[in-house]
Protein backbone atom coordinates (compact mmCIF):
# COMPACT_ATOMS: atom_id res chain seq x y z
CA UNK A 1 14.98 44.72 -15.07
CA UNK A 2 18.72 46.38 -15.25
CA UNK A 3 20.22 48.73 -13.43
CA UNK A 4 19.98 51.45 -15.86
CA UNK A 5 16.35 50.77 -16.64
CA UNK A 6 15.35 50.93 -12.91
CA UNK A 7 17.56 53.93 -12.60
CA UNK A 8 15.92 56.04 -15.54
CA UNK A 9 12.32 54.65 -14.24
CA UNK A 10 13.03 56.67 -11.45
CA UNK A 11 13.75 59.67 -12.53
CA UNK A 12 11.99 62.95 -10.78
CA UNK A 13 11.39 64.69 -14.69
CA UNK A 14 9.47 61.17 -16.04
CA UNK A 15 10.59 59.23 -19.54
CA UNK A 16 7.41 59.53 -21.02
CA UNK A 17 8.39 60.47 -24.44
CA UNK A 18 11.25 57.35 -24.83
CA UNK A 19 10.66 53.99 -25.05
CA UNK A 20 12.67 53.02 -22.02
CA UNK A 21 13.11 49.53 -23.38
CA UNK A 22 14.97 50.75 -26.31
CA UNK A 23 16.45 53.97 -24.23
CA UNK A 24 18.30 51.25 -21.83
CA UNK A 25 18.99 48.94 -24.85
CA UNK A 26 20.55 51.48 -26.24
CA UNK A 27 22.46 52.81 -23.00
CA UNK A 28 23.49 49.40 -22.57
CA UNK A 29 24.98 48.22 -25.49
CA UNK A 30 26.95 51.78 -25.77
CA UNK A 31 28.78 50.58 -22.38
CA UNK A 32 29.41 46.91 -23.88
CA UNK A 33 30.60 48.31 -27.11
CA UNK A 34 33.08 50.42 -25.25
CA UNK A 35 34.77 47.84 -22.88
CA UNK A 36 34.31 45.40 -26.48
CA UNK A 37 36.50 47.84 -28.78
CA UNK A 38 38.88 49.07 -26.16
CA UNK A 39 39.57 45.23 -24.97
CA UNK A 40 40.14 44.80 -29.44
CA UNK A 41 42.20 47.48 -29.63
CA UNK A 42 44.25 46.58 -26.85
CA UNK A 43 44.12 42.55 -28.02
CA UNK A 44 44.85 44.62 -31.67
CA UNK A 45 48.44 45.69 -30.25
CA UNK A 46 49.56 42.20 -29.34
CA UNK A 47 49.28 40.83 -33.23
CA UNK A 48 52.29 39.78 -34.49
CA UNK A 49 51.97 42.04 -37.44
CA UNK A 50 51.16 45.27 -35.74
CA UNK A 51 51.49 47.75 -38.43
CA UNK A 52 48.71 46.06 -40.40
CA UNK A 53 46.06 46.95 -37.29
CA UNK A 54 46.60 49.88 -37.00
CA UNK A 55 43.77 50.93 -38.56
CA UNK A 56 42.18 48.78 -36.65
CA UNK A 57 43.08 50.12 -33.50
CA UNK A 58 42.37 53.82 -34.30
CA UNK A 59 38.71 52.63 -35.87
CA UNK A 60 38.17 50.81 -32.26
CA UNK A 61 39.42 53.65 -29.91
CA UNK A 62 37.23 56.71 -31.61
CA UNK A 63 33.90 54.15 -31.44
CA UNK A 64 35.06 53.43 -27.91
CA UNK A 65 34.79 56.92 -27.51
CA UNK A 66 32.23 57.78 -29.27
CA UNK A 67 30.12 54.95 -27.54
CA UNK A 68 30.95 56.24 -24.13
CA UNK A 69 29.76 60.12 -24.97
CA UNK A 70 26.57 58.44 -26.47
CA UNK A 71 26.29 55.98 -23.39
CA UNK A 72 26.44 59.04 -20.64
CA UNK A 73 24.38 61.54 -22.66
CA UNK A 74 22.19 58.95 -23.12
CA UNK A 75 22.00 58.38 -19.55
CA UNK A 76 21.63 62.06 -18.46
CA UNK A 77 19.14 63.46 -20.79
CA UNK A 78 16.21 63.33 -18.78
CA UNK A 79 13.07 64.41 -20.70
CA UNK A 80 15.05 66.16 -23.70
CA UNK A 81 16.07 62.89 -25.78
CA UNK A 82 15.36 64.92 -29.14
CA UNK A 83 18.14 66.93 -28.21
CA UNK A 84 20.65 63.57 -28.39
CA UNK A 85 19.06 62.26 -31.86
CA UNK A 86 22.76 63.81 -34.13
CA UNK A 87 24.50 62.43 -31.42
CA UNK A 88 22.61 58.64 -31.62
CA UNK A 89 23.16 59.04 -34.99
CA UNK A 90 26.95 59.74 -34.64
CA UNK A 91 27.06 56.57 -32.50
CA UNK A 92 25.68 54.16 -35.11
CA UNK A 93 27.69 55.50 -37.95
CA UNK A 94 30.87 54.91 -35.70
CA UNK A 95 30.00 51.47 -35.03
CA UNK A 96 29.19 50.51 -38.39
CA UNK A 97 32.54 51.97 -39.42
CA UNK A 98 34.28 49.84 -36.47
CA UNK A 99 32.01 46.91 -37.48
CA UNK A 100 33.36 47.00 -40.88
CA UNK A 101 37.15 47.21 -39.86
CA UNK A 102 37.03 44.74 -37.58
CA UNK A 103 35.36 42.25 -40.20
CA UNK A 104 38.14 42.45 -42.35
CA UNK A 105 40.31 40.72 -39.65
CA UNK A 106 37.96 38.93 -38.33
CA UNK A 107 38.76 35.69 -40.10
CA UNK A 108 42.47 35.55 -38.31
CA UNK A 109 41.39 37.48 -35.02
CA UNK A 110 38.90 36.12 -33.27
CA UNK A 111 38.62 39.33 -31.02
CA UNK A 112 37.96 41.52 -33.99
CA UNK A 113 34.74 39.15 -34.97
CA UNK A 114 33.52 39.79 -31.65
CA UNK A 115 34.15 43.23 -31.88
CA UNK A 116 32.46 43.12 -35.11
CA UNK A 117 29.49 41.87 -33.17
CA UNK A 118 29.32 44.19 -30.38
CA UNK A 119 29.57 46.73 -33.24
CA UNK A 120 26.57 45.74 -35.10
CA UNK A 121 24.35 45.17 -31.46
CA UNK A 122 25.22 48.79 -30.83
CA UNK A 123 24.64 50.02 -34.02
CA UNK A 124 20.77 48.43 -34.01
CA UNK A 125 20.15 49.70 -30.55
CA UNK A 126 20.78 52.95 -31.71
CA UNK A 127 18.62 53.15 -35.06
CA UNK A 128 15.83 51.33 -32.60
CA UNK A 129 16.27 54.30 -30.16
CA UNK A 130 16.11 56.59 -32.87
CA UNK A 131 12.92 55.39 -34.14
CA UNK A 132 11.11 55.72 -31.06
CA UNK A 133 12.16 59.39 -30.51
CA UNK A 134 11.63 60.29 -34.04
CA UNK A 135 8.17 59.38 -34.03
């Protein structure tokens, strides 16, 4: 079991109304898609031809971002996860955006293929998530 799973398990309000499989899925790959696209970005600024990653690099900080609001909401919501759905939402859209940046380059970079991947893991988790507290 991970951390976060154990750690929303035992929560005084209860989870009852989230699949706490996909709820820590989710949680999780929000934190690995942040360290991923920061750790591109940052790989991003020591291409030779800089100016053509740029794009690149903005695309990689907002989903870092974006990831890490989702990631700690996520986290904190206690019983009120219907509350968080826009936000979930926001998340996957991000990382499909990122996901399709970083495939462009991700023939010469190797780090924006992984990011690409992180991307699309993230992406899934969320639109998982989002089933199970849509229904």
């Amino acid at each position: 079991m991970s951390l976060i799973k154990d750690m929303l398990s035992s929560h005084p309000a209860g989870n009852s109304n989230v699949d706490m499989e996909a709820l820590a899925r989710c949680i999780e790959s929000c934190f690995d898609c942040v360290q991923t696209c920061t750790a591109c970005a940052d790989a991003c600024l020591s291409e030779d031809m800089l100016g053509d990653m740029v794009s690149c690099i903005r695309t990689d900080l907002d989903c870092a971002e974006v990831c890490a609001a989702t990631g700690k909401v996520l986290a904190r919501a206690g019983k009120d996860y219907a509350s968080t759905v826009d936000l979930v939402r926001a998340c996957a859209a991000a990382c499909r955006r990122c996901a399709e940046e970083c495939q462009q380059h991700a023939s010469a970079h190797d780090h924006c293929r992984i990011c690409a991947e992180a991307c699309h893991r993230c992406a899934a988790a969320c639109d998982a998530l989002l089933l199970t507290i849509s229904a």
